[in-house]
Protein backbone atom coordinates (compact mmCIF):
# COMPACT_ATOMS: atom_id res chain seq x y z
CA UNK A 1 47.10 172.33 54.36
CA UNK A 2 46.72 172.89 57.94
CA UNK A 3 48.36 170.06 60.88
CA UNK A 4 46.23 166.56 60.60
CA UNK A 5 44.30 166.03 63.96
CA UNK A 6 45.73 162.87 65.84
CA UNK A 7 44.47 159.48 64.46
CA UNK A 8 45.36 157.71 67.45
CA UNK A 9 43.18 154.59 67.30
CA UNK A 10 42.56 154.77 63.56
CA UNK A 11 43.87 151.73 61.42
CA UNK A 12 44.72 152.71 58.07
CA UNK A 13 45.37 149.96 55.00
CA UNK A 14 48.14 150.62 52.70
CA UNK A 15 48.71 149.07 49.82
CA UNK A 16 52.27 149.40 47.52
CA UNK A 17 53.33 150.02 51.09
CA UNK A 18 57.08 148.54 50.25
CA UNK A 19 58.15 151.79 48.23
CA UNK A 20 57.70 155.52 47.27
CA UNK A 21 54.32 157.18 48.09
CA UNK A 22 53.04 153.84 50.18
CA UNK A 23 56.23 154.05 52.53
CA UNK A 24 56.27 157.51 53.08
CA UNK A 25 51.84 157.38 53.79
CA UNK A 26 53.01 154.30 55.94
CA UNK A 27 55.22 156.82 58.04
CA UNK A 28 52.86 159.73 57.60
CA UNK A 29 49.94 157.63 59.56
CA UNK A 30 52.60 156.56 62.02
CA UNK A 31 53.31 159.89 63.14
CA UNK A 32 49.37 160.82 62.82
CA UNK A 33 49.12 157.96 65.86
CA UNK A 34 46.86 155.62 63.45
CA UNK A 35 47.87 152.23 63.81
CA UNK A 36 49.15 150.48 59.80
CA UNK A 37 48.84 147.73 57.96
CA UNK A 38 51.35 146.99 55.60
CA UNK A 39 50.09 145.09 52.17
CA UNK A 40 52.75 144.57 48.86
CA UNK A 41 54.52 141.66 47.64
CA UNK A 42 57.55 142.15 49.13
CA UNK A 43 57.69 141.08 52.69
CA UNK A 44 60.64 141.73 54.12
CA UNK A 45 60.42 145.18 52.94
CA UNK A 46 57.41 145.80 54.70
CA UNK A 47 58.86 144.18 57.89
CA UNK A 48 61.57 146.55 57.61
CA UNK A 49 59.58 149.83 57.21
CA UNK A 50 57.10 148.28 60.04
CA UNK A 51 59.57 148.11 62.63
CA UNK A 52 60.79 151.05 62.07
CA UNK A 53 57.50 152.88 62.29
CA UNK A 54 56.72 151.13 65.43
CA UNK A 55 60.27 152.05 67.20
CA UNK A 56 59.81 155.88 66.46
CA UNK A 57 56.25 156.63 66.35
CA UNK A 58 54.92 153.65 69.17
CA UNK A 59 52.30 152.65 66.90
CA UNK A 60 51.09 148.86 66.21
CA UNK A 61 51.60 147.84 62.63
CA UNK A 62 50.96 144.82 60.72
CA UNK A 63 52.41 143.35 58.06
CA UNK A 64 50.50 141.05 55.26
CA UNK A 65 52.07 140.34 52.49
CA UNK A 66 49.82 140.90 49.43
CA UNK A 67 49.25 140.24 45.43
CA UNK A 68 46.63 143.15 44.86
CA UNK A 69 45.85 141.50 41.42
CA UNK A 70 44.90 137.95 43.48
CA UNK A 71 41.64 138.49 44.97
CA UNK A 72 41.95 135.73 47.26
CA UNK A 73 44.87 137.79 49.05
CA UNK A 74 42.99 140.85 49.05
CA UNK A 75 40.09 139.20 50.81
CA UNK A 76 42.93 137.52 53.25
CA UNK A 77 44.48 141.55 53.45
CA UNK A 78 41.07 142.76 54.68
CA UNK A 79 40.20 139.67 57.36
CA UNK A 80 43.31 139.67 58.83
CA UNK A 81 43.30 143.26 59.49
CA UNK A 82 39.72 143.23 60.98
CA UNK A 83 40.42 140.12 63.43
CA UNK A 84 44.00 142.11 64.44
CA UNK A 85 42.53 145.71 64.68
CA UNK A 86 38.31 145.24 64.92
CA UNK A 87 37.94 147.24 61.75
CA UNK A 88 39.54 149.44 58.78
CA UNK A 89 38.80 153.00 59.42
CA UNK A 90 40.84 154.73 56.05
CA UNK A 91 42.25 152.50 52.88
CA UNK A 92 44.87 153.56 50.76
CA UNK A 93 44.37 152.05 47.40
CA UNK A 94 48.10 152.60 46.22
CA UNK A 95 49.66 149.79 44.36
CA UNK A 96 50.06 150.96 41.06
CA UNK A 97 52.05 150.36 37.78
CA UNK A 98 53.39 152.53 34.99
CA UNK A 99 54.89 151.74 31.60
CA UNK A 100 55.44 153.92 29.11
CA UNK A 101 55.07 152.26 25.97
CA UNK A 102 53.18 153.29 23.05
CA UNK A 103 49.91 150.99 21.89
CA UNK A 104 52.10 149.52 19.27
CA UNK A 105 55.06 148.52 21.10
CA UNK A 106 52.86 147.55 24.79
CA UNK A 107 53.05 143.58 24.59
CA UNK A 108 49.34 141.55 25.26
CA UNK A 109 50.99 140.58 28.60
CA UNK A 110 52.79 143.73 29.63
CA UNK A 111 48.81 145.08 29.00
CA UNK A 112 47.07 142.34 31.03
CA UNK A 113 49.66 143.05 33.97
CA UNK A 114 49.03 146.79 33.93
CA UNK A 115 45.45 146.51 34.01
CA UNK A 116 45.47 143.85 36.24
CA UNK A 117 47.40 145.91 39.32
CA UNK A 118 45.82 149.36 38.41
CA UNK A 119 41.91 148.28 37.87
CA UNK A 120 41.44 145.02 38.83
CA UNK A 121 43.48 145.88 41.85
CA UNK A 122 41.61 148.71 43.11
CA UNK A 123 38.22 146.77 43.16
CA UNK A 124 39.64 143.88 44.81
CA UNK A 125 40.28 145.93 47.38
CA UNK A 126 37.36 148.09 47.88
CA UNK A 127 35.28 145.39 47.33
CA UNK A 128 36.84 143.93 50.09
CA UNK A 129 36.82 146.83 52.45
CA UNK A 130 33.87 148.79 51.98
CA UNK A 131 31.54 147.24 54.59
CA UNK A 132 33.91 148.04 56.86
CA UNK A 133 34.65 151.47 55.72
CA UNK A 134 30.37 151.51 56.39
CA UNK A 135 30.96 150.61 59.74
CA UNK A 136 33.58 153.34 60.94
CA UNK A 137 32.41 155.54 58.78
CA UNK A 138 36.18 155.82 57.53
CA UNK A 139 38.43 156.89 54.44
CA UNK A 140 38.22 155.04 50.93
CA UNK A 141 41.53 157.13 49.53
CA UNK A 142 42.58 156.61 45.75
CA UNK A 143 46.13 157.50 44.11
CA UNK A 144 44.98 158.78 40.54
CA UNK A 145 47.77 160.45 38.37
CA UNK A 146 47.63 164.04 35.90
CA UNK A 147 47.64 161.10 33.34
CA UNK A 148 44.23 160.56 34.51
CA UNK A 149 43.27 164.05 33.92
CA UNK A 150 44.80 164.77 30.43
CA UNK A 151 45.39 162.88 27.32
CA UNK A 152 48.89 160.97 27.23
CA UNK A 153 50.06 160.35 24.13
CA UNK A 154 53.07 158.25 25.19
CA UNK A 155 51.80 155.57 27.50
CA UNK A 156 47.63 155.46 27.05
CA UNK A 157 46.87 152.47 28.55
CA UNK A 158 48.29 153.74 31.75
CA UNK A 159 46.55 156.77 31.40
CA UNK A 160 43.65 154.90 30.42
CA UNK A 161 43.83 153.11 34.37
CA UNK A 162 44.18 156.17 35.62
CA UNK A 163 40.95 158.06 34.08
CA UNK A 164 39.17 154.31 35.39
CA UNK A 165 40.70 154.90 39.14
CA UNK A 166 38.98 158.64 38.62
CA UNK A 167 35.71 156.88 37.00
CA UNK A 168 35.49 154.14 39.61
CA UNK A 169 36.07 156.06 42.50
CA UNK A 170 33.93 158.80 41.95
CA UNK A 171 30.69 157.02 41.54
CA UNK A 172 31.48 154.53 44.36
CA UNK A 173 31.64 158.12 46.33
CA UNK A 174 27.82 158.66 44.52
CA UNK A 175 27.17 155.07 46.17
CA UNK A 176 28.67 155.44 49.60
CA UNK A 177 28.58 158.82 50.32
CA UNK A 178 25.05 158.64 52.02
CA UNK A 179 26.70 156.05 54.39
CA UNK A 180 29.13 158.77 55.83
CA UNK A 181 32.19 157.31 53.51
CA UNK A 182 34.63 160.09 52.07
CA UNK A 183 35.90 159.19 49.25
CA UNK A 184 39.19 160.81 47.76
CA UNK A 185 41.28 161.01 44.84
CA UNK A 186 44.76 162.27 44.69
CA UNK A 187 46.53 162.89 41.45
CA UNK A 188 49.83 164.10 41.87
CA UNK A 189 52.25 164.56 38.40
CA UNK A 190 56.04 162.98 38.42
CA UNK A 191 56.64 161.96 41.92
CA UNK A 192 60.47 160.32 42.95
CA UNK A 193 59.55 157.00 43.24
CA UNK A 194 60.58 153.70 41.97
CA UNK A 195 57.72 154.91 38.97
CA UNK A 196 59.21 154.10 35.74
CA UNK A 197 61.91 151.35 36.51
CA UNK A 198 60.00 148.62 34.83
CA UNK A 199 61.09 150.02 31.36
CA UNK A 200 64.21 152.02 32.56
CA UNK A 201 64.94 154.69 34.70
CA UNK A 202 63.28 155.26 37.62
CA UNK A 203 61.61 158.66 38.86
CA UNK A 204 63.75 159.16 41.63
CA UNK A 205 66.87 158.46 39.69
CA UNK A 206 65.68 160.64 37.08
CA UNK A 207 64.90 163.73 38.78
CA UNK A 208 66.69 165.40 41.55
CA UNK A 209 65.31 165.66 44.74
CA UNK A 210 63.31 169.21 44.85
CA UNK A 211 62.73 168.80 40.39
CA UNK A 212 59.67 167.20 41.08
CA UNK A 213 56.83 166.03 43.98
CA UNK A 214 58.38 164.03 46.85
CA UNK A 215 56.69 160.80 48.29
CA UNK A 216 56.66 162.50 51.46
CA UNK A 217 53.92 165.83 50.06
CA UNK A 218 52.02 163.07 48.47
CA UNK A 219 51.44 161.36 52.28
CA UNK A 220 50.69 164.30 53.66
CA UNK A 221 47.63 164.86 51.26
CA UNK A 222 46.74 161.37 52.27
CA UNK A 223 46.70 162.12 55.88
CA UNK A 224 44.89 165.24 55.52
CA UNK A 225 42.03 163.73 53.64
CA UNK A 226 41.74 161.07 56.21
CA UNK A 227 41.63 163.57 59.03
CA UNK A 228 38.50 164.98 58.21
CA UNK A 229 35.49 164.21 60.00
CA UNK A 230 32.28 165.47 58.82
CA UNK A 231 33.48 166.24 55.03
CA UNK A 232 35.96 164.62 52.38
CA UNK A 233 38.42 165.56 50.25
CA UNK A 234 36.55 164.51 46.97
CA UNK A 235 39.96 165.49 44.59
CA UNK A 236 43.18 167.03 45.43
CA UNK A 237 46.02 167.51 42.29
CA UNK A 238 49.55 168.01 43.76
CA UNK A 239 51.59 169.41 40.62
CA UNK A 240 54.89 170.06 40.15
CA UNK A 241 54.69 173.95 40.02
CA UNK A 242 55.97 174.29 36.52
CA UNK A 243 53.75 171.44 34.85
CA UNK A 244 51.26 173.51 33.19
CA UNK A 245 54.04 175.19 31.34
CA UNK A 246 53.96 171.94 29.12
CA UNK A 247 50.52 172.67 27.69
């Protein structure tokens, strides 16, 4: 991928901004010149990571703390950014969650509260956003997964999100597109994140740093998508190099 172009005066919406892939976007729009706002539950996380943004890169940043899966919140997320920065020009719709349980063993709630963050989440959100997105002709930009891609045998329902994120986000890019919104999906593979540490051990425990994808490629892809003005990005896959080895 060629350099972004500046997005000095561009606000771009994060969400799952406190970790992994939403820190490291957080950063990547930083250095881009786009001013960030900061959404995930945990606040002073996101205060931490916002004034450091803002001390290297100059950039304005705001911070709201946010419960994708409350859609009061979300709606809060979007109007609080519009009255601070007159707009959204690119959203980031990446507050996820991944288990790995079989159907048998994934509890009723564990189910609710994966579906809840990875579906229910990403609507709240667009929902909230898209007029805006109308108005600036801006960025709607999705984190998908390979597990959206191919049949998982060892954690479905998550996979099953993931093939909705790829669903939904497509045909709101059939409904939008005519109003100059690019629409994008990224689906990266095994990423070193905190990904996984709900039932055990984390991604970036797991792997060593240059086994698999680092937050930091992921952002970049982000960036890129939201640099481009007359087109989009409809899908970009960022694999590990030796993942099709598996099939």
């Amino acid at each position: 991928m060629s350099q972004p172009q500046s997005l000095t005066g561009r606000t771009a919406v994060v969400t799952g901004a406190s970790s992994g892939i939403g820190t490291a976007t957080v950063e990547a729009f930083a250095e881009a010149g786009a001013d960030v706002v900061l959404a995930a539950r945990r606040e002073d996380t996101l205060r931490s990571i916002a004034a450091d943004v803002e001390a290297v890169h100059g950039v304005e940043t705001l911070v709201v703390p946010t419960d994708v899966t409350d859609e009061d919140a979300v709606a809060a997320l979007v109007d609080e950014t519009v009255d601070t920065f007159g707009g959204i020009d690119v959203l980031v719709n990446n507050a996820g969650l991944g288990r790995g349980s079989s159907v048998e063993d994934l509890s009723t709630e564990q189910y609710r509260h994966m579906m809840a963050v990875n579906t229910d989440g990403m609507f709240f959100t667009t929902r909230e956003a898209l007029s805006h997105l109308r108005e600036s002709g801006g960025h709607l930009i999705f984190i998908g997964s390979f597990a959206g891609q191919y049949p998982r045998r060892f954690n479905p329902v998550y996979a099953a999100t993931k093939w909705w994120t790829r669903g939904f986000a497509k045909s709101v890019s059939a409904d939008v597109g005519a109003d100059d919104v690019g629409v994008t999906v990224i689906n990266p593979t095994e990423v070193r994140t905190e990904f996984g540490s709900e039932d055990g051990e984390a991604f970036e425990d797991r792997f060593e740093a240059g086994e698999v994808t680092e937050p930091a490629e992921i952002a970049a892809a982000v960036v890129f998508a939201a640099s481009q003005e007359h087109s989009m990005v409809s899908e970009l896959d960022l694999y590990r190099r030796d993942k099709l080895t598996f099939f």
